[in-house]
C-alpha atoms as a PDB file:
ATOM      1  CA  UNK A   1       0.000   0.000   0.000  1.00  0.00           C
ATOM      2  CA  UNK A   2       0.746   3.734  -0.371  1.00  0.00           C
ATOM      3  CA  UNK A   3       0.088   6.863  -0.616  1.00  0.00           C
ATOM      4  CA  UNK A   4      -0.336   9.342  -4.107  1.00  0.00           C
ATOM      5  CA  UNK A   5      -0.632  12.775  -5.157  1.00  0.00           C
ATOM      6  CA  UNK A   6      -1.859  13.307  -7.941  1.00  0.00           C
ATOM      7  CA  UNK A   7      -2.765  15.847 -10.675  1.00  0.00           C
ATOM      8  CA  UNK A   8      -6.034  16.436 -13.192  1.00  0.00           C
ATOM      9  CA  UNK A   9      -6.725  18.605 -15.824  1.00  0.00           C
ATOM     10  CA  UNK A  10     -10.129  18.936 -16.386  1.00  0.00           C
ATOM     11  CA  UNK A  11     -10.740  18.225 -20.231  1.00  0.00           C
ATOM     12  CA  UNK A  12     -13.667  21.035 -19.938  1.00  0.00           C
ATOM     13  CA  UNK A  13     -11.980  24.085 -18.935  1.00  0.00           C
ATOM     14  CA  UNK A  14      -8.476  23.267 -18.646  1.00  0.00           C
ATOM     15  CA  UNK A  15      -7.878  23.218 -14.915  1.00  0.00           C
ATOM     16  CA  UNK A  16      -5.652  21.572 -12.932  1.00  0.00           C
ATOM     17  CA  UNK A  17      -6.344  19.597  -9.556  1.00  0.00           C
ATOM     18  CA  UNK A  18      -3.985  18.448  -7.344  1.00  0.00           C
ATOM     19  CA  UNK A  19      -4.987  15.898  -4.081  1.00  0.00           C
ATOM     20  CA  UNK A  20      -3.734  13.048  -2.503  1.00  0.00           C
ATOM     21  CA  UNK A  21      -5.260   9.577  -1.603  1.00  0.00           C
ATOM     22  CA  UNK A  22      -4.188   6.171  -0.457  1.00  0.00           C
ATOM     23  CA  UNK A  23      -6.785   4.195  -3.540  1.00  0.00           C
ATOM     24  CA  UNK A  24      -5.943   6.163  -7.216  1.00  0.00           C
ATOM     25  CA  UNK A  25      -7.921   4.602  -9.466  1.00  0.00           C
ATOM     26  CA  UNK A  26     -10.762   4.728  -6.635  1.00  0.00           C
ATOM     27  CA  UNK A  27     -10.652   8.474  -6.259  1.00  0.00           C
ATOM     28  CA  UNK A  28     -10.346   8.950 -10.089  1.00  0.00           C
ATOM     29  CA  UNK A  29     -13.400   7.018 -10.857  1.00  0.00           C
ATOM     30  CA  UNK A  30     -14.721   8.968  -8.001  1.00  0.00           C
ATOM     31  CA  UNK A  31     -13.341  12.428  -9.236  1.00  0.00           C
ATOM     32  CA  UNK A  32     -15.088  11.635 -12.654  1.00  0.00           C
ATOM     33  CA  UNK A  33     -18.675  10.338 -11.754  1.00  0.00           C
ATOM     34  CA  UNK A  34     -19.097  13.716  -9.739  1.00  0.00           C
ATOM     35  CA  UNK A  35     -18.511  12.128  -6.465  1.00  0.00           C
ATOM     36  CA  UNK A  36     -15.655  14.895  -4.887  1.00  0.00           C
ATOM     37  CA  UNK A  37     -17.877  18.722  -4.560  1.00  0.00           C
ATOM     38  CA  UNK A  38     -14.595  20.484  -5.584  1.00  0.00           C
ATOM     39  CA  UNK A  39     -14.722  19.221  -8.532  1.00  0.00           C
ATOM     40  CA  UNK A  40     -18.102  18.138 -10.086  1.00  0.00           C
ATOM     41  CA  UNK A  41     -18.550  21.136 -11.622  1.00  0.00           C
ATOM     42  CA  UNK A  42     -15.689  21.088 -14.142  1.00  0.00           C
ATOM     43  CA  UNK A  43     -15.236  16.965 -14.853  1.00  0.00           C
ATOM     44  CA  UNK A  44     -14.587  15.006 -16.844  1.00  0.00           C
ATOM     45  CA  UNK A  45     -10.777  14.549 -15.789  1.00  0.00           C
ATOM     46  CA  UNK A  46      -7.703  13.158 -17.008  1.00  0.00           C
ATOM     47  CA  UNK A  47      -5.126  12.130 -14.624  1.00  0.00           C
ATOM     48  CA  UNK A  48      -1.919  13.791 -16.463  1.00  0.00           C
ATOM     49  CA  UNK A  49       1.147  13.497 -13.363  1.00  0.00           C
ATOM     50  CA  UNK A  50       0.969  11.038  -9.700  1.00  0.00           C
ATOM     51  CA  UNK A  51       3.824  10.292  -7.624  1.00  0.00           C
ATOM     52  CA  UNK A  52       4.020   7.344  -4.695  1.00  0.00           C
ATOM     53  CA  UNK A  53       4.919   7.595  -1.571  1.00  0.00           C
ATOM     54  CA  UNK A  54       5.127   5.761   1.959  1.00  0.00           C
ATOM     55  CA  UNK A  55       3.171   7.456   3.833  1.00  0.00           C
ATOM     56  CA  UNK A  56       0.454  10.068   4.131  1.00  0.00           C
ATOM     57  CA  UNK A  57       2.248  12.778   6.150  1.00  0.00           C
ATOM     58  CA  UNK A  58       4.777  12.400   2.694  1.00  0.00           C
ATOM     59  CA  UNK A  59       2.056  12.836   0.633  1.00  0.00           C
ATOM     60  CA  UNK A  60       0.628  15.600   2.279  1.00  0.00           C
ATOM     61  CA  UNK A  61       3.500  17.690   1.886  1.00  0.00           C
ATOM     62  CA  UNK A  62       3.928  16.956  -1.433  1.00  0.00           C
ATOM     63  CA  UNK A  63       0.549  17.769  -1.916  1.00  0.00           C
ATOM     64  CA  UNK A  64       1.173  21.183  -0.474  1.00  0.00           C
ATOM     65  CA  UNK A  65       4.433  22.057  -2.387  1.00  0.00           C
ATOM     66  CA  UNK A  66       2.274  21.298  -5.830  1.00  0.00           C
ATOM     67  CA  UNK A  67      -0.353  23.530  -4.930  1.00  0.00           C
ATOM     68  CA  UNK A  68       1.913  26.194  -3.659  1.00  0.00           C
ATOM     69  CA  UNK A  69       4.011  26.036  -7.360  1.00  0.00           C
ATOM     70  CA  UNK A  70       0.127  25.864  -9.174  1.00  0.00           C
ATOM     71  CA  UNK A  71       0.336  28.315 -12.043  1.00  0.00           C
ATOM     72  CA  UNK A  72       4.011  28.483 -11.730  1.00  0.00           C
ATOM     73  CA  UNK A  73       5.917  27.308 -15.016  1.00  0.00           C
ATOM     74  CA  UNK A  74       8.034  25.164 -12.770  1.00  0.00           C
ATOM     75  CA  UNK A  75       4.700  23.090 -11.572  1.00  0.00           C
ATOM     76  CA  UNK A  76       3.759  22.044 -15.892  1.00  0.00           C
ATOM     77  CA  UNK A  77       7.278  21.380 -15.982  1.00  0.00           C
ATOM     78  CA  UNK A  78       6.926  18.486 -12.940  1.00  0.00           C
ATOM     79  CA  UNK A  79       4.005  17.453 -14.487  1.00  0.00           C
ATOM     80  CA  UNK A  80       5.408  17.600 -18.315  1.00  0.00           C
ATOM     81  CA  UNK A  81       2.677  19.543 -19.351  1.00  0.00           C
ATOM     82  CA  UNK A  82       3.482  22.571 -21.285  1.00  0.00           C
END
């Protein structure tokens, strides 16, 4: 088991979502049927960057330095996205 954070990019409007979760392909699915509030509104999704790691408190703060670089041309270059 592990932890992920991941990234979106919602094919609708073009914006990006960044979370973390211990199930992917659970909180995709979940992400896509209009299941998470923040972001039903602009689905459908496509997962375009995750990363793995051991535990959640890892995650978390990877989570947090993603969002905080959001925008940034640094954060499409993590994610390969230009």
């Amino acid at each position: 088991m592990g932890f992920y954070v991941y990234v979106l990019k919602s094919l609708r409007v073009g914006k990006f979502y960044i979370g973390q979760t211990n199930s992917l392909d659970d909180r995709f699915r979940r992400h896509n049927e209009g299941r998470v509030k923040s972001t039903k509104a602009m689905r459908s999704w496509s997962m375009v960057y995750f990363e793995k790691y051991g535990t959640r408190a890892e995650a978390m703060r990877r989570e947090l330095e993603l969002k905080s670089l959001k925008g940034n041309e640094r954060f499409r270059k993590i994610i390969g996205v230009s």
